[in-house]
Protein backbone atom coordinates (compact mmCIF):
# COMPACT_ATOMS: atom_id res chain seq x y z
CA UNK A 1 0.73 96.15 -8.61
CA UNK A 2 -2.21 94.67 -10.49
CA UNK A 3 0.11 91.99 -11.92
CA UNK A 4 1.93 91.43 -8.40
CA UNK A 5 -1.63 90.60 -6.89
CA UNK A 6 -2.57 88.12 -10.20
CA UNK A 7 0.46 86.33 -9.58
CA UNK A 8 -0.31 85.98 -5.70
CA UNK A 9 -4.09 85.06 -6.85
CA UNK A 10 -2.75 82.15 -9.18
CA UNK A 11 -0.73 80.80 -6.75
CA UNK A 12 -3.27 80.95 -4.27
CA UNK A 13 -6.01 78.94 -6.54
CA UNK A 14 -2.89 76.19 -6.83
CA UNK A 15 -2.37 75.84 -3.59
CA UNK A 16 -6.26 75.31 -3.10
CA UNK A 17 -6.82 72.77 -5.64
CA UNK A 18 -3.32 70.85 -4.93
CA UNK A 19 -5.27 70.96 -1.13
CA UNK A 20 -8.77 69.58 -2.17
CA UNK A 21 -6.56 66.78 -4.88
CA UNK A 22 -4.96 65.72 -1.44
CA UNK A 23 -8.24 65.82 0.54
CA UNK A 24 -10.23 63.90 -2.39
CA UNK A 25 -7.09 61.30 -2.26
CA UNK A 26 -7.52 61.08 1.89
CA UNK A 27 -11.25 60.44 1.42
CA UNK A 28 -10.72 57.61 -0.98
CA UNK A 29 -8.58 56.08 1.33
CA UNK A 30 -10.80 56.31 4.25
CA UNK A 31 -13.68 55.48 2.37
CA UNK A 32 -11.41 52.03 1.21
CA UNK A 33 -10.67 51.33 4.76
CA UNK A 34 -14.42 50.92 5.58
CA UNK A 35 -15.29 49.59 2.74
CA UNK A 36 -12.56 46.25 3.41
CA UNK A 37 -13.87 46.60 7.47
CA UNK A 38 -17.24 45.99 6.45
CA UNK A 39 -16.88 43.32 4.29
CA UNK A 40 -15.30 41.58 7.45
CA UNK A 41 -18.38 42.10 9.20
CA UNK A 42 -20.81 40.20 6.27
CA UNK A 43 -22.02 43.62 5.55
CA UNK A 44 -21.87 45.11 2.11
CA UNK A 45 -22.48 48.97 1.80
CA UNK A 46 -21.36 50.76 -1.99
CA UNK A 47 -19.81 53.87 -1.39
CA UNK A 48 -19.46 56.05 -4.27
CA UNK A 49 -15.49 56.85 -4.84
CA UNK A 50 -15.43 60.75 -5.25
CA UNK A 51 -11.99 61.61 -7.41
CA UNK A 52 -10.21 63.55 -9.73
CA UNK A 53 -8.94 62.02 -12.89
CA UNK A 54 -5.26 62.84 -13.53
């Protein structure tokens, strides 16, 4: 029983981080979008790129 619940409790913590490794890539995307739609505009913000290192 104890190892049954363990085993669920692993999978559950690598199903949460292969979730935020997605999010983190979705928010570097996003955050690459604006950055290329506001150089259009002759306005230059730096946004800090928040990632995971493989």
């Amino acid at each position: 029983m104890v190892i049954q619940r363990l085993e669920m409790c692993i999978e559950m913590v690598k199903l949460v981080f292969e979730f935020f490794v997605v999010f983190v890539e979705a928010v570097g995307t996003v955050i690459s979008q604006n950055d290329s739609s506001l150089i259009d505009r002759n306005y230059d913000a730096t946004t800090p790129y928040i990632g995971l290192l493989p």
